[in-house]
N, C-alpha and C. Protein backbone atom coordinates (compact mmCIF):
# COMPACT_ATOMS: atom_id res chain seq x y z
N UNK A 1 17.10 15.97 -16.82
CA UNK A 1 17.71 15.09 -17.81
C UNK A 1 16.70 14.82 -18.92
N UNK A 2 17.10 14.85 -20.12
CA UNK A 2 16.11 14.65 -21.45
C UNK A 2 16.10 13.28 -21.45
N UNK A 3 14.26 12.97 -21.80
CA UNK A 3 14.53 11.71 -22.54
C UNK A 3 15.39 11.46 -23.54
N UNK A 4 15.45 9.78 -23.14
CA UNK A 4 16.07 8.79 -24.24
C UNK A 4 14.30 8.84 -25.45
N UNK A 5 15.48 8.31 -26.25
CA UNK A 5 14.05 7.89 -27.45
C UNK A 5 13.44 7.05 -27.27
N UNK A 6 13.83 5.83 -26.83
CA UNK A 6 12.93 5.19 -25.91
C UNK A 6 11.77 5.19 -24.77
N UNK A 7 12.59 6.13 -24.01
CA UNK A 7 11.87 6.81 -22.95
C UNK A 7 10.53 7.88 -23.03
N UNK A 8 10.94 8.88 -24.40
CA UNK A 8 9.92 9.67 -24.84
C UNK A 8 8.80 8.82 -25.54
N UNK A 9 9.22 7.47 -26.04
CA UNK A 9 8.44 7.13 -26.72
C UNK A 9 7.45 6.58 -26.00
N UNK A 10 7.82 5.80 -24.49
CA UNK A 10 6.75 5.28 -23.60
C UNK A 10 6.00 5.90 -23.33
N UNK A 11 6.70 8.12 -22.81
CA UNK A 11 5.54 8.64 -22.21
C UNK A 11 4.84 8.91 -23.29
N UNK A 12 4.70 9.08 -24.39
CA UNK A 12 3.96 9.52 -25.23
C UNK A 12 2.61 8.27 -25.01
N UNK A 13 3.18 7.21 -25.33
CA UNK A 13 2.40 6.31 -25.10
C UNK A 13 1.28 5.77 -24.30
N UNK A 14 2.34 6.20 -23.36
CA UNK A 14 1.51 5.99 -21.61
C UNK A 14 0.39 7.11 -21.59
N UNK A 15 0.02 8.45 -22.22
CA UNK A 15 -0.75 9.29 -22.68
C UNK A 15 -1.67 9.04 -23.61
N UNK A 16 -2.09 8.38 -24.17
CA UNK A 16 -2.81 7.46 -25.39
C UNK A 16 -4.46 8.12 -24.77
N UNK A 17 -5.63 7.62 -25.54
CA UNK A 17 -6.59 7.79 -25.04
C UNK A 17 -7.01 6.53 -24.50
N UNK A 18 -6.56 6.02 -25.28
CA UNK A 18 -7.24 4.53 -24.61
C UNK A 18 -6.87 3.55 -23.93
N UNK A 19 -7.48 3.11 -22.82
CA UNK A 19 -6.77 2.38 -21.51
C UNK A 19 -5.84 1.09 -22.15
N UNK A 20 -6.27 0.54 -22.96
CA UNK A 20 -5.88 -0.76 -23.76
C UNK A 20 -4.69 -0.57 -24.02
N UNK A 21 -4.31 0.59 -24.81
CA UNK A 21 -3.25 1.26 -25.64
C UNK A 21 -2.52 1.75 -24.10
N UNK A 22 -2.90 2.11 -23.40
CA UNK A 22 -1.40 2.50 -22.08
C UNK A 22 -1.26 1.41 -21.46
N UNK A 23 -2.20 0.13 -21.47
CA UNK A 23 -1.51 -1.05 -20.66
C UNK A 23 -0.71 -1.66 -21.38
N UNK A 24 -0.84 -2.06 -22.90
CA UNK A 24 -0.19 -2.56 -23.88
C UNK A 24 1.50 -1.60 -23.63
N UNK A 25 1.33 -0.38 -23.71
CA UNK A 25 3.08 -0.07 -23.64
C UNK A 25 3.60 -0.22 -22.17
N UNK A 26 2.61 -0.19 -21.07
CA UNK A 26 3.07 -0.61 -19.82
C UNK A 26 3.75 -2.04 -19.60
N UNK A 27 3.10 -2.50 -20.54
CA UNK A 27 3.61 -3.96 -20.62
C UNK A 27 4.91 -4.27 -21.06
N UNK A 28 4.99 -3.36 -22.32
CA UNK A 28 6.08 -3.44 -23.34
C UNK A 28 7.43 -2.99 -21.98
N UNK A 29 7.00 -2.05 -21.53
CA UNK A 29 8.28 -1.66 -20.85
C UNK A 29 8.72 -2.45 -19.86
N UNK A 30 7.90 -3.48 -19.46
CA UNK A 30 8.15 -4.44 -18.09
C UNK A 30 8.80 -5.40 -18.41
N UNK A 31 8.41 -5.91 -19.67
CA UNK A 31 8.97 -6.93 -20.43
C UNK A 31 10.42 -6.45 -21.24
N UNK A 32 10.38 -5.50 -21.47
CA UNK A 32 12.15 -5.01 -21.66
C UNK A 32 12.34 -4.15 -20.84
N UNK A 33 13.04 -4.00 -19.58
CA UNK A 33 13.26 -3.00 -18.83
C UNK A 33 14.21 -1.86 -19.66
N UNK A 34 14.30 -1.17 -19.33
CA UNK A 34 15.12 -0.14 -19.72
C UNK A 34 15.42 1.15 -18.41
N UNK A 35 16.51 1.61 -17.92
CA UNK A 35 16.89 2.34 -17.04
C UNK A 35 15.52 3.83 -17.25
N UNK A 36 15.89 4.09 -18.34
CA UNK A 36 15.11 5.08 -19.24
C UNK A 36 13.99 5.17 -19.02
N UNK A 37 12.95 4.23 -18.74
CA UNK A 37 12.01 3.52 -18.26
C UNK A 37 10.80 4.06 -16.87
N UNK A 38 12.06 4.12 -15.75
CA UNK A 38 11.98 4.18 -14.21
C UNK A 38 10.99 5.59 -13.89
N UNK A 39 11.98 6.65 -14.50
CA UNK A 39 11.23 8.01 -14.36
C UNK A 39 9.57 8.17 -14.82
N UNK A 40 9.65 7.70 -16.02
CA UNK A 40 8.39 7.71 -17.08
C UNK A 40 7.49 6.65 -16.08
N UNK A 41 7.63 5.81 -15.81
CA UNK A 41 6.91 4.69 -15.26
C UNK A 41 6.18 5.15 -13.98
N UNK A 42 7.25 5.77 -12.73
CA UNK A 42 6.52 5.89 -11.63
C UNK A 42 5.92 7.92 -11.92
N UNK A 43 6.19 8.75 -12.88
CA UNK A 43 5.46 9.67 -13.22
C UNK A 43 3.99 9.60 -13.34
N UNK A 44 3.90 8.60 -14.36
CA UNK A 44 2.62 7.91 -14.97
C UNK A 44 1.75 7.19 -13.90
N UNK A 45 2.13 6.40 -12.76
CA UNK A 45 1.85 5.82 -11.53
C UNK A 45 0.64 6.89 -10.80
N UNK A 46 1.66 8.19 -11.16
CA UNK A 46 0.78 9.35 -10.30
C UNK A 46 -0.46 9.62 -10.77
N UNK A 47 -0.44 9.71 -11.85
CA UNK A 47 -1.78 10.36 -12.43
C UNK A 47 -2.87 9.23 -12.98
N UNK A 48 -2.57 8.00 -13.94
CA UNK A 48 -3.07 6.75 -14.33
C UNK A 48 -4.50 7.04 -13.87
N UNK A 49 -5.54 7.11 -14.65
CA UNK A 49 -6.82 6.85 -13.98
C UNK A 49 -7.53 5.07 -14.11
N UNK A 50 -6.89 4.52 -14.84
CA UNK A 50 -7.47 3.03 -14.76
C UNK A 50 -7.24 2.37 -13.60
N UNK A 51 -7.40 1.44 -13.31
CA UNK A 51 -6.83 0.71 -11.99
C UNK A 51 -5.77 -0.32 -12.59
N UNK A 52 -6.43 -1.13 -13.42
CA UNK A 52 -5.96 -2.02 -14.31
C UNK A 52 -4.60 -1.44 -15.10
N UNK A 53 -4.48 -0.49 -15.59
CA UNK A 53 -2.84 0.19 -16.40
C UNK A 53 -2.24 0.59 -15.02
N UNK A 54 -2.80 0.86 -13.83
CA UNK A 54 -1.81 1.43 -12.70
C UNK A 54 -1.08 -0.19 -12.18
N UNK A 55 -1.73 -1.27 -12.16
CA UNK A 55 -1.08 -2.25 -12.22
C UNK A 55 -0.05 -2.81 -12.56
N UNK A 56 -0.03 -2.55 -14.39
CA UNK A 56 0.70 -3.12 -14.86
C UNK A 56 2.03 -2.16 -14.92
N UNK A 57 1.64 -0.65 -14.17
CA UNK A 57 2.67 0.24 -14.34
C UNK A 57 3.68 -0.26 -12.98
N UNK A 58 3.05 -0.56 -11.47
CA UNK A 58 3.76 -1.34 -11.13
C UNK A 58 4.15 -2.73 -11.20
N UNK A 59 3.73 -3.33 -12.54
CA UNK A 59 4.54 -4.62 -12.62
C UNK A 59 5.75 -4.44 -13.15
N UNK A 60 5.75 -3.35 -14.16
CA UNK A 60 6.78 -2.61 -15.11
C UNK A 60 7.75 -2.05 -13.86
N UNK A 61 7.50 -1.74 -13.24
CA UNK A 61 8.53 -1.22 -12.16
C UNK A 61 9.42 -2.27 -11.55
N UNK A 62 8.29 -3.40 -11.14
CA UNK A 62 9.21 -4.03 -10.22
C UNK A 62 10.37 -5.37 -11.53
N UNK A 63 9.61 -5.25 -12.29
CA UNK A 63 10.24 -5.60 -13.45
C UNK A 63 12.21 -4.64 -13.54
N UNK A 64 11.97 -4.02 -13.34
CA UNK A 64 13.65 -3.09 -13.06
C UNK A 64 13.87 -3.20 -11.80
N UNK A 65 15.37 -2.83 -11.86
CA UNK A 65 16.36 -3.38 -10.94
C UNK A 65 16.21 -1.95 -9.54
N UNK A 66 15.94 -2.48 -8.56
CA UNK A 66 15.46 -1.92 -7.57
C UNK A 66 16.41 -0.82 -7.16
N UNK A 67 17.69 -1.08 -7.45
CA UNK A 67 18.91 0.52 -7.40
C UNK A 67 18.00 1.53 -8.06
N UNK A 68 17.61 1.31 -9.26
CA UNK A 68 17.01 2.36 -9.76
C UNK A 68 15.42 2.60 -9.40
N UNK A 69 14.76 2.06 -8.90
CA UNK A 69 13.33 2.58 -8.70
C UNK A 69 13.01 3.15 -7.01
N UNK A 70 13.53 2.05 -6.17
CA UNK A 70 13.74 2.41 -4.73
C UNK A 70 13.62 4.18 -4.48
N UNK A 71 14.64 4.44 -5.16
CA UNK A 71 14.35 5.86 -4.87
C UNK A 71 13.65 7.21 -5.37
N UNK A 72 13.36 6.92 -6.40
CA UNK A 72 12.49 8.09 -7.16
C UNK A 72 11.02 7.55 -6.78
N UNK A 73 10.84 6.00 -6.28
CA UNK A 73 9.43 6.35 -5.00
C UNK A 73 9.71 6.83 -3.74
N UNK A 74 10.39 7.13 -3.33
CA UNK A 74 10.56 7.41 -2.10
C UNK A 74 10.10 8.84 -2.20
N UNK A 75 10.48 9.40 -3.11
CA UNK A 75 10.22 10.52 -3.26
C UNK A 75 8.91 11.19 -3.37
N UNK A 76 8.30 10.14 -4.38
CA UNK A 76 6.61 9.91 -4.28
C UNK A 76 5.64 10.18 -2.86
N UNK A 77 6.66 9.45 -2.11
CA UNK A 77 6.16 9.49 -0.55
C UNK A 77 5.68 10.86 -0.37
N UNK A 78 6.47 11.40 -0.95
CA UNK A 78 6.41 12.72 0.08
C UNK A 78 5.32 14.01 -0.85
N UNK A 79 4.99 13.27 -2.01
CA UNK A 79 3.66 13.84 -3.30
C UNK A 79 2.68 14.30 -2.24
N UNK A 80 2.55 15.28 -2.88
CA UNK A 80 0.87 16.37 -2.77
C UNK A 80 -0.39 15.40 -3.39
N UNK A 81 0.16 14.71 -4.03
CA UNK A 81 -1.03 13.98 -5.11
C UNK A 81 -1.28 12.89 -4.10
N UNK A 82 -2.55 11.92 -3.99
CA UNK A 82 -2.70 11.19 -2.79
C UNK A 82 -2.53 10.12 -3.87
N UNK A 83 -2.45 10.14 -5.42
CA UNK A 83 -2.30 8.83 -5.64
C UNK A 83 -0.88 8.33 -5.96
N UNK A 84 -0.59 9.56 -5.89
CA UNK A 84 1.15 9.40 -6.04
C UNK A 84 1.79 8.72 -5.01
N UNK A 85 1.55 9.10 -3.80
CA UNK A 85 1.92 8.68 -2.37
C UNK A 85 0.99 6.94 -2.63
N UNK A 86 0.25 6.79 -2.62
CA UNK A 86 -0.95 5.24 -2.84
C UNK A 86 0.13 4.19 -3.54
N UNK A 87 -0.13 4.90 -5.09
CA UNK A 87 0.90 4.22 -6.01
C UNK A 87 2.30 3.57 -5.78
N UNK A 88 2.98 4.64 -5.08
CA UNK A 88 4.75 4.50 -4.39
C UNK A 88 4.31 3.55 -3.05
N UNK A 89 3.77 3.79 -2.57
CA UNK A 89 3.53 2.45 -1.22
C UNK A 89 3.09 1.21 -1.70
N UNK A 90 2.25 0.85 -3.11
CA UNK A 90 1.67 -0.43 -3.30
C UNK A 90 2.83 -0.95 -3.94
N UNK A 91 3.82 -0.34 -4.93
CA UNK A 91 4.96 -0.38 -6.04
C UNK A 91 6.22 -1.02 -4.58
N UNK A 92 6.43 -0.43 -3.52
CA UNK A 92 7.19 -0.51 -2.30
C UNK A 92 7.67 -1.56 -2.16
N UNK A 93 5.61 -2.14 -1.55
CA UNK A 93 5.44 -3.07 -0.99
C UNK A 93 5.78 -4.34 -1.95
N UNK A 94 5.50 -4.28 -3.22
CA UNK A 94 5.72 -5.58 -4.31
C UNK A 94 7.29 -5.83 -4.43
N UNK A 95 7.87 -4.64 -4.05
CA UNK A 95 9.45 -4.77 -4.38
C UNK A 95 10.49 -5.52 -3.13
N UNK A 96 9.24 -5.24 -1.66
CA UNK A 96 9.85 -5.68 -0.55
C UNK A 96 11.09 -5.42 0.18
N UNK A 97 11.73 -4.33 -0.55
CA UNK A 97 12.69 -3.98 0.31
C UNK A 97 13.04 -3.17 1.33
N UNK A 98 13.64 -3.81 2.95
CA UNK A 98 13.46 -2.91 3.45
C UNK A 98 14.15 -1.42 3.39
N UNK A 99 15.00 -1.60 2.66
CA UNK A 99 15.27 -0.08 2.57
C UNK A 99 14.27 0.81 2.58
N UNK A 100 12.79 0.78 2.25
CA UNK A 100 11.67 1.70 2.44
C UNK A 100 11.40 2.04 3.54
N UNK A 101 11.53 1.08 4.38
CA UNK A 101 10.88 0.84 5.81
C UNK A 101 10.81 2.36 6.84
N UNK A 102 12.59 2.72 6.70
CA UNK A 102 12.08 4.73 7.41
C UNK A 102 11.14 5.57 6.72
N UNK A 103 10.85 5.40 5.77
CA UNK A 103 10.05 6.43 4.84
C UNK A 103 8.63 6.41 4.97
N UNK A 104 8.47 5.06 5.67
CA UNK A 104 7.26 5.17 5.88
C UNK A 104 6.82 5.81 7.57
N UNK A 105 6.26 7.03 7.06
CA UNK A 105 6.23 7.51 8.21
C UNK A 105 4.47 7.74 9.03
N UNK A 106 4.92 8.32 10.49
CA UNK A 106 3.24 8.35 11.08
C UNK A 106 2.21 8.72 10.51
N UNK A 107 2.61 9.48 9.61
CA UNK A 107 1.67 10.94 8.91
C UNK A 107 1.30 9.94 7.66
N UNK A 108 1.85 8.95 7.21
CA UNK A 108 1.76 8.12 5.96
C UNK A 108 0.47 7.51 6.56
N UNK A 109 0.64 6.86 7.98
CA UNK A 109 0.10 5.86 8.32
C UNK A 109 -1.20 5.99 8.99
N UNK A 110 -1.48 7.17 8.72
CA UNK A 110 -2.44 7.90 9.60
C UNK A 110 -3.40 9.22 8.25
N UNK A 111 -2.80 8.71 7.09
CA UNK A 111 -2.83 10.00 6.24
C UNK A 111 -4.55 9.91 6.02
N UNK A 112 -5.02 11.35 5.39
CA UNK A 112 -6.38 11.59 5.98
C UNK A 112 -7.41 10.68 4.14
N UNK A 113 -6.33 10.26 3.70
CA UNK A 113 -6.85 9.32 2.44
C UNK A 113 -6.56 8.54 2.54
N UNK A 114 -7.55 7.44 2.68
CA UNK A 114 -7.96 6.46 3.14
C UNK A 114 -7.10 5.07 1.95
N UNK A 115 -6.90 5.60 0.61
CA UNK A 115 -6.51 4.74 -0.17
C UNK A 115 -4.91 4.67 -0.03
N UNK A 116 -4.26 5.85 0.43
CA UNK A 116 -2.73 5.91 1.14
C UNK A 116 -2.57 5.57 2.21
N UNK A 117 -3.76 5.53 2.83
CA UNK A 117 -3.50 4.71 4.85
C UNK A 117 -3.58 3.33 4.55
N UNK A 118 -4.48 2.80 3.80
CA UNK A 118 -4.21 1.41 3.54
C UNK A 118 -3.02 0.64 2.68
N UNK A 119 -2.25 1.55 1.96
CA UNK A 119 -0.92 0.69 1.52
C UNK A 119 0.34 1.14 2.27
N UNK A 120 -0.24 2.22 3.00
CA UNK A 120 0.48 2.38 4.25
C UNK A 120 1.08 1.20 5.38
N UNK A 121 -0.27 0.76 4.96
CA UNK A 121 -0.50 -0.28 6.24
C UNK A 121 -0.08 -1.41 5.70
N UNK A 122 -0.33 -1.79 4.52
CA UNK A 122 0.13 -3.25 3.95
C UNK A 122 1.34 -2.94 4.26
N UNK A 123 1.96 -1.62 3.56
CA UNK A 123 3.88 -2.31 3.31
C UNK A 123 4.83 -1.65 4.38
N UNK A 124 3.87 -1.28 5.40
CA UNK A 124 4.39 -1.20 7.24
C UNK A 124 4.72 -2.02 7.25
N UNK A 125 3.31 -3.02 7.28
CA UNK A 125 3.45 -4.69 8.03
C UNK A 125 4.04 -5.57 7.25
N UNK A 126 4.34 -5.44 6.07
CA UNK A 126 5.14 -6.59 5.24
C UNK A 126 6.90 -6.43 5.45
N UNK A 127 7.57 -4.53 6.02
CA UNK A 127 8.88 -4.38 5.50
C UNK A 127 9.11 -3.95 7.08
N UNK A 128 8.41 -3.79 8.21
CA UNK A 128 9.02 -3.57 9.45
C UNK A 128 10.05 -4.61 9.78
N UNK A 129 11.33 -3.76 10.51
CA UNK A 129 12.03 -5.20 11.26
C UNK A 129 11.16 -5.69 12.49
N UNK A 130 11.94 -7.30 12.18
CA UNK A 130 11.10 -7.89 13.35
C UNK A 130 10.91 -7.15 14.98
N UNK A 131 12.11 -6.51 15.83
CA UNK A 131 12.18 -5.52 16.54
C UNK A 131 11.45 -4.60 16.78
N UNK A 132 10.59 -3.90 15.78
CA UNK A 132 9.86 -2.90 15.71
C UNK A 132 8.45 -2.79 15.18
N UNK A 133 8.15 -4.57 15.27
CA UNK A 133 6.99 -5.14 14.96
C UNK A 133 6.05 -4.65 16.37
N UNK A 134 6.08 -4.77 16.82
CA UNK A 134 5.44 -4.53 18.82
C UNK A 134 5.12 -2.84 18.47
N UNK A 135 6.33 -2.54 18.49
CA UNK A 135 5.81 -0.57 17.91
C UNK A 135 4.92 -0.34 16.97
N UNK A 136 4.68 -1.08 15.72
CA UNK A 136 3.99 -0.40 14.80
C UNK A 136 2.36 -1.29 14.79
N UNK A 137 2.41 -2.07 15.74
CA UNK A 137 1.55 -2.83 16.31
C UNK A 137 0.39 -1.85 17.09
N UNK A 138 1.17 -0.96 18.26
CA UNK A 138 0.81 0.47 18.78
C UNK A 138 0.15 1.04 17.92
N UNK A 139 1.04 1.64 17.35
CA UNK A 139 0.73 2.69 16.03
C UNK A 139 -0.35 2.49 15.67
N UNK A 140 -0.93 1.36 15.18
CA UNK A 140 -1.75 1.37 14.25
C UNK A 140 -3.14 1.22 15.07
N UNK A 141 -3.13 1.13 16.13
CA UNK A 141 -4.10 0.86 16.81
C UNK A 141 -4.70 2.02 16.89
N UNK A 142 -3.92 2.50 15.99
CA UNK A 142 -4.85 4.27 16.48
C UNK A 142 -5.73 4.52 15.31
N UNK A 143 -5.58 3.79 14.91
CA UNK A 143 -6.81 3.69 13.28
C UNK A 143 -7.60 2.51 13.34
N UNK A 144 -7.76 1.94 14.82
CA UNK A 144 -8.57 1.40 14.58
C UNK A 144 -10.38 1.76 14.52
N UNK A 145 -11.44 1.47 14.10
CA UNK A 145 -12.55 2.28 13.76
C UNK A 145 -12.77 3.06 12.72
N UNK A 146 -11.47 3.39 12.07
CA UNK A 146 -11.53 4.19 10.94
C UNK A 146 -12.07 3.39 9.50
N UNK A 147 -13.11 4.20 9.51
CA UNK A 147 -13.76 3.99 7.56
C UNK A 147 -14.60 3.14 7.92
N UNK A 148 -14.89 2.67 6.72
CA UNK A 148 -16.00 1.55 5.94
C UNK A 148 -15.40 -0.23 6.36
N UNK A 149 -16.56 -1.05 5.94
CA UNK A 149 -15.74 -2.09 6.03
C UNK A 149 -14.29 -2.69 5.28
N UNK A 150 -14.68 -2.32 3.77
CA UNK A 150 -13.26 -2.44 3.45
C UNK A 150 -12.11 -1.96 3.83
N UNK A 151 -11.99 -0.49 4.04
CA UNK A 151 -10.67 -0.23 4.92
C UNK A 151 -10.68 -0.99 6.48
N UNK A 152 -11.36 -0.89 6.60
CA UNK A 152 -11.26 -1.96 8.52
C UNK A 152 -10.67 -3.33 7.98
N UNK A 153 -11.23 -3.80 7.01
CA UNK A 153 -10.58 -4.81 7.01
C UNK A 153 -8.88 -5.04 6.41
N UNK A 154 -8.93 -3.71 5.28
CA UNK A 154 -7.17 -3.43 5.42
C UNK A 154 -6.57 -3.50 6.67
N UNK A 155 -6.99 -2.66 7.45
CA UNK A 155 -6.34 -2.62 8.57
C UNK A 155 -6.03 -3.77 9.44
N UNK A 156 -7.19 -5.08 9.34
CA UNK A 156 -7.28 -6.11 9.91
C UNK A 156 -5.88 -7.13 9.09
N UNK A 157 -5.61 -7.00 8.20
CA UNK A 157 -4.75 -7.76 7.72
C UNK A 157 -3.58 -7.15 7.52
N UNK A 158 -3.39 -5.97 7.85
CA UNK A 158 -2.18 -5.51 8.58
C UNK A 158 -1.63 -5.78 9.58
N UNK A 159 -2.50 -6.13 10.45
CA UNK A 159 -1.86 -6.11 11.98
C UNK A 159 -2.05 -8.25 11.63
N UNK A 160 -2.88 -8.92 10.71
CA UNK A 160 -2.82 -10.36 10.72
C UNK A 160 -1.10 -10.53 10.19
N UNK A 161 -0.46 -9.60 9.25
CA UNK A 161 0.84 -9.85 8.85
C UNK A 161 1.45 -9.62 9.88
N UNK A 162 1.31 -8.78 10.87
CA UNK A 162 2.32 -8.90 12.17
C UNK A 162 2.34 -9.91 13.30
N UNK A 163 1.20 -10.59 13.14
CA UNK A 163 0.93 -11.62 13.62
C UNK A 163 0.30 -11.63 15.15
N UNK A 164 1.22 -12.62 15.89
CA UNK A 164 0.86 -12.51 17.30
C UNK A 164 1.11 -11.71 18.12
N UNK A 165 2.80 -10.78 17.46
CA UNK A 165 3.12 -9.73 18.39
C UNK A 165 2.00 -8.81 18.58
N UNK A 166 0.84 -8.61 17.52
CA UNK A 166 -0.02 -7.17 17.73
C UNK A 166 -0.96 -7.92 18.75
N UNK A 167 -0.89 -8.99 19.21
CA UNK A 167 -2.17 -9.12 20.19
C UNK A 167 -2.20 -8.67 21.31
N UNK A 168 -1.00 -7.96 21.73
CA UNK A 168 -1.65 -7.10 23.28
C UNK A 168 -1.92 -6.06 22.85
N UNK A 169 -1.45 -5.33 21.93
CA UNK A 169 -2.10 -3.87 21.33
C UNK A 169 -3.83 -3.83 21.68
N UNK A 170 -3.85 -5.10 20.77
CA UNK A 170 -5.30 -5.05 20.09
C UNK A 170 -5.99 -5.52 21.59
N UNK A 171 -5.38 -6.07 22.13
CA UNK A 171 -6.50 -6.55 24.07
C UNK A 171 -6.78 -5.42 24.58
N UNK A 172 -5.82 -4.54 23.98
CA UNK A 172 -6.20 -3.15 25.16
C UNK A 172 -7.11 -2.46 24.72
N UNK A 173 -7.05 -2.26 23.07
CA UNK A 173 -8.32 -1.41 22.69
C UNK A 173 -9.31 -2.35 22.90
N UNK A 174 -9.51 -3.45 23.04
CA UNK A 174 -10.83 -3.68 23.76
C UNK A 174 -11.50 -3.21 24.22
N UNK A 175 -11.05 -2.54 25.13
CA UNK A 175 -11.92 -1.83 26.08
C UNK A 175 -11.92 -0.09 26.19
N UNK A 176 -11.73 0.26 24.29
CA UNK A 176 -11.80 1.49 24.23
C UNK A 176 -13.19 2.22 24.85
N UNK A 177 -13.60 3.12 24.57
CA UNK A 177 -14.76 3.97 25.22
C UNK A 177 -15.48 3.83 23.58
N UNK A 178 -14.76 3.88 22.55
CA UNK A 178 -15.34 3.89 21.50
C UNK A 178 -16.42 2.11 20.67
N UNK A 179 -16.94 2.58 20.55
CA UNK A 179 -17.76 0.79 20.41
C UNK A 179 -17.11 0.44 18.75
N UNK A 180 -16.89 1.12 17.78
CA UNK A 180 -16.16 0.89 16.79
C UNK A 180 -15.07 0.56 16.67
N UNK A 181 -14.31 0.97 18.04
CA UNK A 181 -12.91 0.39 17.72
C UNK A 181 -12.77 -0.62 18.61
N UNK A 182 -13.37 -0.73 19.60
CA UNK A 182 -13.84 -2.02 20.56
C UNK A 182 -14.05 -3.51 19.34
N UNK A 183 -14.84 -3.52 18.61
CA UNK A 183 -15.25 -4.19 17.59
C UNK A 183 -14.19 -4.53 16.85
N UNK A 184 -13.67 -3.32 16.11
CA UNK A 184 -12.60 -3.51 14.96
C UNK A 184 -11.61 -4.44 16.04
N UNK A 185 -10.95 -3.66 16.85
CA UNK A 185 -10.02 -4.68 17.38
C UNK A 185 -10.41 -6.42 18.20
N UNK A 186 -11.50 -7.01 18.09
CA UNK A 186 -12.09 -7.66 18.03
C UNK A 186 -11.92 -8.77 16.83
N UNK A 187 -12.28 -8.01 15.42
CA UNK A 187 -12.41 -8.45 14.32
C UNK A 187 -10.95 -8.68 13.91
N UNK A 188 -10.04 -7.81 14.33
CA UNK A 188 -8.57 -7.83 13.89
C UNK A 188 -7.46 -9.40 14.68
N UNK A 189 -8.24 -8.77 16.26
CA UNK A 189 -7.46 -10.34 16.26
C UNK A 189 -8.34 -11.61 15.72
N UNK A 190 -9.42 -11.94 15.70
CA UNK A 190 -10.16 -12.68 14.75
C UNK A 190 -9.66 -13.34 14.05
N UNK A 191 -9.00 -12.42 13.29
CA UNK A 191 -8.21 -12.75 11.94
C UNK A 191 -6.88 -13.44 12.46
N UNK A 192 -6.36 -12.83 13.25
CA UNK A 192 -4.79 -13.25 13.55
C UNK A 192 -5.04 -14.54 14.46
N UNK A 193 -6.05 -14.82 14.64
CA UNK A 193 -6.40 -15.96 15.19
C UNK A 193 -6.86 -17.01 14.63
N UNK A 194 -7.68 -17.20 13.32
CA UNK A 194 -7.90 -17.98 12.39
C UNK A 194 -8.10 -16.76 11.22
N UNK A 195 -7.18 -17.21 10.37
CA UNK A 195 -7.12 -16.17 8.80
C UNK A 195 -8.59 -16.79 8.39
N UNK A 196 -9.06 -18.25 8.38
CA UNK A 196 -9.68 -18.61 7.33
C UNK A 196 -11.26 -18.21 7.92
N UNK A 197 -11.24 -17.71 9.04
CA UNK A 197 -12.69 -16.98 9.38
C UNK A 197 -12.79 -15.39 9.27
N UNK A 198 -14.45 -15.11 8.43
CA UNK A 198 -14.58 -13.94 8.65
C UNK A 198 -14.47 -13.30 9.50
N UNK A 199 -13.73 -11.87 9.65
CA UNK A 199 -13.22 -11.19 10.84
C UNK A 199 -14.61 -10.67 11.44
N UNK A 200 -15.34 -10.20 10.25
CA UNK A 200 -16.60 -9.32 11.15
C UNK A 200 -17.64 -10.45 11.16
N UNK A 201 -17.56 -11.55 10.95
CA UNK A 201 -18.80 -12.55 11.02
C UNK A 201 -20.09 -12.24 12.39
N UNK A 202 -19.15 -11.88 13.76
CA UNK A 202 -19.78 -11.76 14.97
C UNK A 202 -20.56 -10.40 14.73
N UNK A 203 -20.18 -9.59 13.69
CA UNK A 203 -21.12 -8.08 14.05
C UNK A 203 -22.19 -8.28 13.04
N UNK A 204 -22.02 -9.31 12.12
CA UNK A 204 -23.15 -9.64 11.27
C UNK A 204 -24.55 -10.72 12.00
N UNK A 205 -23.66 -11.18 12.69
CA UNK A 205 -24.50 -12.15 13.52
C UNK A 205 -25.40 -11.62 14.56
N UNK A 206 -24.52 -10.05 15.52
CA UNK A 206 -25.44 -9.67 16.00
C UNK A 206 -26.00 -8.66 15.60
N UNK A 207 -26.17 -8.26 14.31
CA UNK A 207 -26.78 -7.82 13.75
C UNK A 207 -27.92 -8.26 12.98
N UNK A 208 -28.17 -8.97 12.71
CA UNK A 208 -29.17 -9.86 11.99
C UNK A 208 -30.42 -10.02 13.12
């Protein structure tokens, strides 16, 4: 389908050299939605090198009416590009609907980029039904140990949005063979146990 004139005019825009100049029309389009809009918007999502214009490209999204965006991310899901897949899970998760919820799949949640396993994980735990909270509770336990501290701690506030159901998951890896994920799941219920304490405070402590 050809752009609208509208539409050509954003992507042109959204192509600019300068980051200022693609958040400024990212803006423009959030603030007047336009159907025309949707395609150009989550295209641009994929590639965006700022952090700051990929933002406002999903504010511009969730800014339109979710018939139309819901599904041309879904599609994203299934991108070669890892920020395409990143982008469509953080855009998902802001929109909250569960209609996403099958799409997010094991291979999402487990994916070997670390910046797609973590919005994986946010908009698992924000759009699962309550029912299938206990399952993806499992699931995720299988990443526990994985990465740096910042992703551990994604992960930790994934399983804090599922709340109390993930606490037998997380009792059992206790007593993995692995001392990293022994820990992480440690630090994870931590969290689901008081949000307002640091999760890894105890590995700093015996570390020091």
């Amino acid at each position: 389908m050809e752009d609208s004139t509208a539409a050509w005019k954003l992507r042109t825009a959204l192509t600019a050299a300068e980051p200022s100049a693609r958040l400024q029309a990212a803006m423009a389009a959030g603030t007047r939605p336009d159907p025309g809009y949707v395609e150009v918007l989550v295209e641009r999502c994929a590639v965006e090198p700022d952090f700051s214009v990929r933002e406002i490209l999903t504010w511009a999204l969730i800014r339109h009416d979710p018939e139309l965006t819901i599904d041309p991310l879904l599609v994203e899901l299934r991108s070669e590009t890892p920020q395409a897949r990143s982008q469509a899970l953080h855009t998902l998760s802001k929109i909250g609907d569960q209609r996403a919820w099958p799409a997010i799949t094991p291979a999402l949640l487990a994916d070997a980029h670390d910046d797609v396993a973590r919005a994986a994980w946010r908009t698992a735990a924000g759009l699962v039904p309550a029912e299938q909270r206990v399952a993806l509770a499992e699931t995720l336990t299988a990443q526990l140990g994985r990465g740096e501290r910042d992703v551990q701690l994604s992960l930790c506030r994934a399983f804090a949005t599922l709340g109390e159901v993930a606490l037998p998951a997380l009792r059992r890896s206790r007593t993995d063979p692995h001392p990293a994920v022994r820990a992480h799941a440690i630090a994870a219920e931590r969290l689901i146990r008081d949000p307002e304490e640091p999760p890894f405070a105890f590995l700093d402590t015996e570390q020091s």
